[in-house]
C-alpha atoms as a PDB file:
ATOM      1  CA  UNK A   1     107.336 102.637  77.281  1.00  0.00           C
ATOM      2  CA  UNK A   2     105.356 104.153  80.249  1.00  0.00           C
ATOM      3  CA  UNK A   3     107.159 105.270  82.954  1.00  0.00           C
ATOM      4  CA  UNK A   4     108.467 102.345  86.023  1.00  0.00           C
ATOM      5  CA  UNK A   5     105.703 100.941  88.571  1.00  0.00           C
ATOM      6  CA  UNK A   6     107.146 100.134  92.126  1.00  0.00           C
ATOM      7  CA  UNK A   7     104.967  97.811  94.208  1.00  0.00           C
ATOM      8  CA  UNK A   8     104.966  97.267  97.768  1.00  0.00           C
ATOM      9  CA  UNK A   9     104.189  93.488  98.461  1.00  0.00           C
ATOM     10  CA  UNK A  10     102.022  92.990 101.612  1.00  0.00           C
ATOM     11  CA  UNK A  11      98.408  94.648 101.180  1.00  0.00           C
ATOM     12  CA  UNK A  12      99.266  95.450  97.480  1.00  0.00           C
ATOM     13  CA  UNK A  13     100.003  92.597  95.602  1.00  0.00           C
ATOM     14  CA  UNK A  14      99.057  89.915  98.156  1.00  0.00           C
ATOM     15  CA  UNK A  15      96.395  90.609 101.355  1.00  0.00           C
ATOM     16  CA  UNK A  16      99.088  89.233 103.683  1.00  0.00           C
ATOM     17  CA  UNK A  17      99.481  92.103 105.864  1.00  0.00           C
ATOM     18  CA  UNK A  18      97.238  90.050 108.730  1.00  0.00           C
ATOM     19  CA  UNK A  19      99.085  87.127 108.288  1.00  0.00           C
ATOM     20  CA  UNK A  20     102.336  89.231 109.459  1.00  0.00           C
ATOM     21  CA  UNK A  21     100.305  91.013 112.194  1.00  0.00           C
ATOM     22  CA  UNK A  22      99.003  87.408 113.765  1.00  0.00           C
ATOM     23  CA  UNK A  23     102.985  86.169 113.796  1.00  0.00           C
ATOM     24  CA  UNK A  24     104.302  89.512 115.423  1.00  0.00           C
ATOM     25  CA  UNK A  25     101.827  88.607 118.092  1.00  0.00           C
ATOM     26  CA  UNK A  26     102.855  84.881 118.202  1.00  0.00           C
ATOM     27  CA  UNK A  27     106.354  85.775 118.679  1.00  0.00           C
ATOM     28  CA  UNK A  28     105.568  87.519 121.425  1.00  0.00           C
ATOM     29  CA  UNK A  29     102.937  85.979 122.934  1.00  0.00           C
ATOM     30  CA  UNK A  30     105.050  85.138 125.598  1.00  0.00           C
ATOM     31  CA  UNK A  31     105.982  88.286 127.033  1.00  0.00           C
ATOM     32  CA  UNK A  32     102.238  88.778 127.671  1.00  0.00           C
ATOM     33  CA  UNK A  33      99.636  90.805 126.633  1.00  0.00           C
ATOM     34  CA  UNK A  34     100.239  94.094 127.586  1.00  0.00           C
ATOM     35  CA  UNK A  35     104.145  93.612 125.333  1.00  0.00           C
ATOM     36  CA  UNK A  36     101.802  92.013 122.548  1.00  0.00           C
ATOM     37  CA  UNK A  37      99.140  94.818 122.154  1.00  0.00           C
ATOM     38  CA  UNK A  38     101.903  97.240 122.408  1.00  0.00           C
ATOM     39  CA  UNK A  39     104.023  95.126 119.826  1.00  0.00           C
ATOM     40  CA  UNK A  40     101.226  94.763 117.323  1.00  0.00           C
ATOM     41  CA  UNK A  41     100.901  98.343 117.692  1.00  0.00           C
ATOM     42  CA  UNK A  42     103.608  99.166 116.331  1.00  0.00           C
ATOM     43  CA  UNK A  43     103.822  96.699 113.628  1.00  0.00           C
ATOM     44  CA  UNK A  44     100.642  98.349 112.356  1.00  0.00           C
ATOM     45  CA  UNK A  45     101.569 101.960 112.881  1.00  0.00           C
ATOM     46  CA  UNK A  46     105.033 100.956 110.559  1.00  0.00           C
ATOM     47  CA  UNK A  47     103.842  99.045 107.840  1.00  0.00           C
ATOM     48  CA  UNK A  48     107.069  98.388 105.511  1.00  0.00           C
ATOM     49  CA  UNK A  49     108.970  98.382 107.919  1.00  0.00           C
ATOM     50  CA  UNK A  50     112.090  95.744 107.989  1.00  0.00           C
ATOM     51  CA  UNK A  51     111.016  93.333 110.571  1.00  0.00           C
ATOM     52  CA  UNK A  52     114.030  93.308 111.976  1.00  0.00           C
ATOM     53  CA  UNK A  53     114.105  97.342 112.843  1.00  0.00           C
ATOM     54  CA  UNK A  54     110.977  95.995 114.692  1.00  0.00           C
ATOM     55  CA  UNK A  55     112.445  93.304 116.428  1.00  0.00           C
ATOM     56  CA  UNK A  56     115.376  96.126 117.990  1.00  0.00           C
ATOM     57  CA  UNK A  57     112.432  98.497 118.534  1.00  0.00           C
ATOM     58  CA  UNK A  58     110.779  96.065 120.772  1.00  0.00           C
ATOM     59  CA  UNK A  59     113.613  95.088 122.221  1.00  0.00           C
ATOM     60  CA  UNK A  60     114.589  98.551 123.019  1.00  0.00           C
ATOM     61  CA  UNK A  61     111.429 100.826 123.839  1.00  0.00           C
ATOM     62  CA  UNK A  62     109.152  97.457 125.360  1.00  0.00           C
ATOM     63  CA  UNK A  63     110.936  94.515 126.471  1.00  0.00           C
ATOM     64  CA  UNK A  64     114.059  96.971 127.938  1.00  0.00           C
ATOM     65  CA  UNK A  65     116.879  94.567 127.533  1.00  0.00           C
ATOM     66  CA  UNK A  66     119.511  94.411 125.039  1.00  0.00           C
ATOM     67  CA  UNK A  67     118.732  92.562 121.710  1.00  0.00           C
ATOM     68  CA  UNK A  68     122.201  90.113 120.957  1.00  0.00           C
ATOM     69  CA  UNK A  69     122.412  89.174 117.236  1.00  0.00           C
ATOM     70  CA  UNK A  70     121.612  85.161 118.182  1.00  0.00           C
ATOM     71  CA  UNK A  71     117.927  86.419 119.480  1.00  0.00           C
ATOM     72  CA  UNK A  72     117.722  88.953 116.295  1.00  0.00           C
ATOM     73  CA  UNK A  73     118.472  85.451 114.088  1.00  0.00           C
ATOM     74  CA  UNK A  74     116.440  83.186 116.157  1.00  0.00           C
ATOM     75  CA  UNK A  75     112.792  86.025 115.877  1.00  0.00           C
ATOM     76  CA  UNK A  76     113.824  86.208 111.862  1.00  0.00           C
ATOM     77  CA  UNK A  77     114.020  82.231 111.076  1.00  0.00           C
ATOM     78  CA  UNK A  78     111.010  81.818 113.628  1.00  0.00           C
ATOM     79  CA  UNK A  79     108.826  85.020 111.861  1.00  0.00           C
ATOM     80  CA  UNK A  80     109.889  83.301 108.468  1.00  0.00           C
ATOM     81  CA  UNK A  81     108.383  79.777 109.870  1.00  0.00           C
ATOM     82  CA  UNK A  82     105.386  81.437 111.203  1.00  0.00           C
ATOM     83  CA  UNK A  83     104.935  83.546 107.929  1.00  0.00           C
ATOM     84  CA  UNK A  84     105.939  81.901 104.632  1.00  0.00           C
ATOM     85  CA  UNK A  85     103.607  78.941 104.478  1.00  0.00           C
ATOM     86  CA  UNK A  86     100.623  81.405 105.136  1.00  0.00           C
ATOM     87  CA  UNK A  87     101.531  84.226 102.912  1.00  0.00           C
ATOM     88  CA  UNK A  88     101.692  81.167 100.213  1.00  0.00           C
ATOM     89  CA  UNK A  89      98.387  80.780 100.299  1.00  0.00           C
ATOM     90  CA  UNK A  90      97.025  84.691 100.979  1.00  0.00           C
ATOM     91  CA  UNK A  91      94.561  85.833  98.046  1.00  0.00           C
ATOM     92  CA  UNK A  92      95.539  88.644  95.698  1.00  0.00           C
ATOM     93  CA  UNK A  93      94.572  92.403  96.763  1.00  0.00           C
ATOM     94  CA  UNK A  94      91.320  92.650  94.353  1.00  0.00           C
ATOM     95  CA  UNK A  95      92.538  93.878  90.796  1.00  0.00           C
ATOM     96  CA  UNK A  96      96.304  92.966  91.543  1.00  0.00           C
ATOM     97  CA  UNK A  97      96.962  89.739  89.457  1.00  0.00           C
ATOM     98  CA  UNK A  98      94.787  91.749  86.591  1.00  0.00           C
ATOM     99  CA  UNK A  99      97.101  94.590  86.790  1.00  0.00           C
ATOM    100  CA  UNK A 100      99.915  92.257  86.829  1.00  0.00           C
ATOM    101  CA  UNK A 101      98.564  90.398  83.518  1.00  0.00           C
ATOM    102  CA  UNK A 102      97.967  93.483  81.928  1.00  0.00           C
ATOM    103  CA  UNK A 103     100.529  95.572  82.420  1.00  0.00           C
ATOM    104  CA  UNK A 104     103.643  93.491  82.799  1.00  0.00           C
ATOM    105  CA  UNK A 105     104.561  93.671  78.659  1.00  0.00           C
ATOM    106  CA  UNK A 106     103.535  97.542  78.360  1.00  0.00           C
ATOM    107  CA  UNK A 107     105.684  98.980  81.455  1.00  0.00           C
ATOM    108  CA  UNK A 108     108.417  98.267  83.817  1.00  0.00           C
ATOM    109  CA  UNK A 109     106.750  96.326  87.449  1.00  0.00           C
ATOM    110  CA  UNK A 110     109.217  96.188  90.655  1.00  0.00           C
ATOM    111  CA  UNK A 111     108.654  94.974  93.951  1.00  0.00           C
ATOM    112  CA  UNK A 112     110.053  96.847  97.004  1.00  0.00           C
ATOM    113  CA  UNK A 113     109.242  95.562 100.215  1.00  0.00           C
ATOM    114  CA  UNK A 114     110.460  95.834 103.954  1.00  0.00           C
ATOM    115  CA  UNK A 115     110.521  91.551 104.054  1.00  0.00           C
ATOM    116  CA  UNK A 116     114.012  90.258 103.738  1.00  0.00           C
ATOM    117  CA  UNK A 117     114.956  90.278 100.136  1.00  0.00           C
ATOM    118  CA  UNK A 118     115.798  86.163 100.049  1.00  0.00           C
ATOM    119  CA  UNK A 119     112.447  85.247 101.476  1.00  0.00           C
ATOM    120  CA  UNK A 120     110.487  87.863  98.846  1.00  0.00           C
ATOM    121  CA  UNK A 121     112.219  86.784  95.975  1.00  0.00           C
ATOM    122  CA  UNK A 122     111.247  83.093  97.031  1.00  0.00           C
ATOM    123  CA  UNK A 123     107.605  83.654  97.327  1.00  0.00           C
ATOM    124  CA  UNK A 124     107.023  85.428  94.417  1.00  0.00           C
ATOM    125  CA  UNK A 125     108.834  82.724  92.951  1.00  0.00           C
ATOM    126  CA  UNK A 126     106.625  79.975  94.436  1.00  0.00           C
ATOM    127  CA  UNK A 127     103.916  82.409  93.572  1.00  0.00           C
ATOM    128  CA  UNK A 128     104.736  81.984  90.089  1.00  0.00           C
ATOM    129  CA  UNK A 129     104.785  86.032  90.080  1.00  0.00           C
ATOM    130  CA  UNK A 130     108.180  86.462  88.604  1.00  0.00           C
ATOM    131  CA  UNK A 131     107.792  86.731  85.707  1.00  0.00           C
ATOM    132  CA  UNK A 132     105.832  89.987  86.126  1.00  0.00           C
ATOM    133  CA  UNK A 133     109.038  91.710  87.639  1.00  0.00           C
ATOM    134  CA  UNK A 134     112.022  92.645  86.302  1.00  0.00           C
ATOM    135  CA  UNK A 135     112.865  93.338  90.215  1.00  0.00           C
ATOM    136  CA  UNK A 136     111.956  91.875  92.919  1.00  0.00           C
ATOM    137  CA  UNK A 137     113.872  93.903  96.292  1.00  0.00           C
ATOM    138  CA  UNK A 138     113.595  93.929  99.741  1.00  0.00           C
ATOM    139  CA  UNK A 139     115.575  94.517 102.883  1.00  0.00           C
ATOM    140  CA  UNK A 140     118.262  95.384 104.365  1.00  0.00           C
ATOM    141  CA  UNK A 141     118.099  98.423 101.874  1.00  0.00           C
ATOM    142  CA  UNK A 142     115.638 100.656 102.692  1.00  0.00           C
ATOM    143  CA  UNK A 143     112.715 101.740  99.929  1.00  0.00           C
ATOM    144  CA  UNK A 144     113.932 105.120  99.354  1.00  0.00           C
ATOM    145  CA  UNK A 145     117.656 103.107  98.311  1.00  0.00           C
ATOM    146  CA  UNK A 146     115.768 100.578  96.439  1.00  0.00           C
ATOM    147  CA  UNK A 147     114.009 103.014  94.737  1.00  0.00           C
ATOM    148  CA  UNK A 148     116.869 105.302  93.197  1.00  0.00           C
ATOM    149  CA  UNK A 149     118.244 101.547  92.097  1.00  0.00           C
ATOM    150  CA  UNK A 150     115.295 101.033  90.305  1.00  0.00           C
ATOM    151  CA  UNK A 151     115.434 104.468  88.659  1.00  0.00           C
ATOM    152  CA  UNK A 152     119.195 103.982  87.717  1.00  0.00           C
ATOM    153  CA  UNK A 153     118.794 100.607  86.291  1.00  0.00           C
ATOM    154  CA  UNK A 154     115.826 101.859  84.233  1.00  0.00           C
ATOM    155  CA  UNK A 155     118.013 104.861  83.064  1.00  0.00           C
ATOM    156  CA  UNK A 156     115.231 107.679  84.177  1.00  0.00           C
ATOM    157  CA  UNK A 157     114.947 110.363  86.682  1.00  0.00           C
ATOM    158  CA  UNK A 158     113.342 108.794  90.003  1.00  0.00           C
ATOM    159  CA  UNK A 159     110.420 111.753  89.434  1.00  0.00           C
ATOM    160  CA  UNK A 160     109.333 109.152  86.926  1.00  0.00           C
ATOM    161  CA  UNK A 161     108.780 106.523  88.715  1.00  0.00           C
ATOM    162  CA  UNK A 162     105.568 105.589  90.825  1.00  0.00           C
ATOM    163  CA  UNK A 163     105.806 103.881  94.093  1.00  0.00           C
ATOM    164  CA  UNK A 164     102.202 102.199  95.259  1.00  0.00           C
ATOM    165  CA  UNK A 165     102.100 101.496  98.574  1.00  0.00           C
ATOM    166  CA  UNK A 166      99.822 100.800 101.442  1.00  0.00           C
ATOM    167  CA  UNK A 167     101.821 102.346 104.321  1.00  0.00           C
ATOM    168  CA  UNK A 168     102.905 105.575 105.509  1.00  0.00           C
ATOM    169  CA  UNK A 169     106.851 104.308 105.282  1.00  0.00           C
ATOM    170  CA  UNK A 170     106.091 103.842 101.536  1.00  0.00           C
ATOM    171  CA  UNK A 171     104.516 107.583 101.267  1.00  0.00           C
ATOM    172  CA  UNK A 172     107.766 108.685 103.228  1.00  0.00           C
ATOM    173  CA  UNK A 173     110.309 106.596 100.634  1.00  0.00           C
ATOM    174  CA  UNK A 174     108.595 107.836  97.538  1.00  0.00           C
ATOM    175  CA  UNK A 175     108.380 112.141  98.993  1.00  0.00           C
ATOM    176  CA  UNK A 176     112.719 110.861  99.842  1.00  0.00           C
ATOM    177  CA  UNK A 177     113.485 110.593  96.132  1.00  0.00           C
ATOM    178  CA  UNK A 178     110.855 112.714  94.649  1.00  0.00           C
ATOM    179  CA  UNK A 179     108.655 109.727  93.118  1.00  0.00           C
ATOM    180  CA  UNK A 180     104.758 109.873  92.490  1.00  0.00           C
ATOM    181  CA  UNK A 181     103.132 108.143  94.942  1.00  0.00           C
ATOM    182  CA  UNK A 182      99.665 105.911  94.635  1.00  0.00           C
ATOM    183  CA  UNK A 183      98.273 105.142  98.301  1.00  0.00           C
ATOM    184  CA  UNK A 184      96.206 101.177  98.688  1.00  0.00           C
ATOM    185  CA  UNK A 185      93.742 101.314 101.297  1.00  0.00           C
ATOM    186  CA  UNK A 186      92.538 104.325 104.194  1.00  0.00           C
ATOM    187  CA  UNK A 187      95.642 104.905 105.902  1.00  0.00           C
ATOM    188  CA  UNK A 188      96.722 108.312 104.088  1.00  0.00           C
ATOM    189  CA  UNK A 189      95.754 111.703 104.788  1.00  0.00           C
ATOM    190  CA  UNK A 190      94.047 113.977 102.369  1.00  0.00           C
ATOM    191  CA  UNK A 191      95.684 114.894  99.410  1.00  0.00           C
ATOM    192  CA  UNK A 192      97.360 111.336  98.923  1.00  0.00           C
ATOM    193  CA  UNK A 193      96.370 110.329  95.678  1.00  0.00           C
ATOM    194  CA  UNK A 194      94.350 106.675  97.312  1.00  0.00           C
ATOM    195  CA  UNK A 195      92.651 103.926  95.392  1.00  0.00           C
ATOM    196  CA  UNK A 196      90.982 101.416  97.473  1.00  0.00           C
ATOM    197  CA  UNK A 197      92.342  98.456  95.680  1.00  0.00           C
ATOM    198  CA  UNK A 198      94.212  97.650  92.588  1.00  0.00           C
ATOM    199  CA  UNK A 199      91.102  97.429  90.400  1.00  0.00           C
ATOM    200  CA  UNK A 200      91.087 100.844  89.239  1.00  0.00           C
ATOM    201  CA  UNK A 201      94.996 101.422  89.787  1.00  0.00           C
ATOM    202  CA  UNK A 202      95.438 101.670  85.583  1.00  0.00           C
ATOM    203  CA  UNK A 203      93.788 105.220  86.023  1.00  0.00           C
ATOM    204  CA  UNK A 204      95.770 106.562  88.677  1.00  0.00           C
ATOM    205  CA  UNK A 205      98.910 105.318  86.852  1.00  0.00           C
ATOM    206  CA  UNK A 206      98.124 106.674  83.597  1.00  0.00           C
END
C-alpha cells in the first residue's frame, strides 16, 4: 500500500479553525480587550496547539495569576460547550471529503490533532468520518508522540509517513520525527512543500 497519511483536523479536514478562534475570545471576553486581542494572538500564532497549554500560557504570560486545575477544567468543559456544536456543522476544507472518499481503501488516513482526544474522536464520529481513519488521536500527547505511534502501529519507519498540516506546530512535529510534511494554506515559509487546499493534495502525496 502507499505509504501512511497523517491529518491535522482544524483547517484540514474541517474549516473550523474560526470557530475555535471566536470561543478563545468568548472565554475571555471578560478580561477585556486588550487580554482578548493578545489571547487570540496567540491562539493564531500556535495553531495545534493543546488548548489547554493555551489556557496556562494565558494564565501565565497575560492574566499573571496562577492557573488551579478547577479553572483549567472549568475553560476546557466551557471551550468544549462553546466549540462542539459549531465545529458540527463547519464545511469541509475544499477537496477534503474527496480525498477522504478516495483514498481511504488505497492508503492508511490518521488524524492528529491538538483538541482533546475524547472530544475528536466524538466529532468525527458524529461526523460520520470514522470510517475513513484507522486513527483518530489527539491530546494530551503531543503530534511528534502521536506520530511515531502511528509509524509503529503501521510497522514503517516514521520517514514514511506524511503529516499535512496547516500550522507551524505541525511543520515542527513532522521535522521532530523526520516525516514529510504537506503545508494547507499561507502560513509556511518558502521551501514548505504548500497546497492551498486539499483539492490537489493526491499530487503532493504521490
Amino acid at each position: 500500500m502507499p505509504d501512511p497519511i497523517v491529518l491535522d483536523f482544524d483547517g484540514v479536514v474541517l474549516d473550523s479553525v474560526d470557530v475555535k478562534t471566536k470561543s478563545f475570545a468568548a472565554l475571555f471576553e471578560g478580561e477585556g480587550p486588550e487580554v482578548v486581542a493578545k489571547v487570540v494572538a496567540h491562539h493564531l500564532a500556535n495553531g495545534g496547539l493543546s488548548r489547554f497549554e493555551k489556557f496556562r500560557w494565558i494564565y501565565r504570560e497575560v492574566l499573571k495569576r496562577p492557573l488551579t486545575e478547577a479553572d483549567e477544567k472549568r475553560l476546557g468543559d466551557e471551550f468544549n460547550r462553546l466549540v462542539e456544536d459549531r465545529v458540527l456543522k463547519a464545511a469541509f476544507i475544499p477537496g477534503a471529503r474527496e480525498f477522504l472518499e478516495d483514498h481511504f481503501k488505497k492508503r492508511a488516513l490518521y488524524v492528529a490533532s491538538g483538541t482533546p482526544e475524547e472530544e475528536l474522536r466524538r466529532i468525527v464520529e458524529r461526523r460520520g468520518l470514522a470510517r475513513f481513519f484507522r486513527g483518530v488521536f489527539g491530546s494530551p500527547k503531543t503530534k511528534d508522540v502521536i506520530l511515531r505511534e502511528i509509524a509503529l502501529k503501521e510497522g514503517v519507519a516514521a520517514a514514511r509517513l506524511t503529516m499535512v498540516g496547516d500550522a507551524k506546530n505541525d511543520l515542527d512535529a513532522a521535522n521532530k520525527v523526520g516525516c514529510r510534511f504537506v503545508g494547507v494554506g499561507g502560513n509556511f515559509t518558502n521551501g514548505t512543500v504548500v497546497v492551498a487546499d486539499l483539492t490537489r493534495l493526491a499530487e503532493k502525496v504521490g
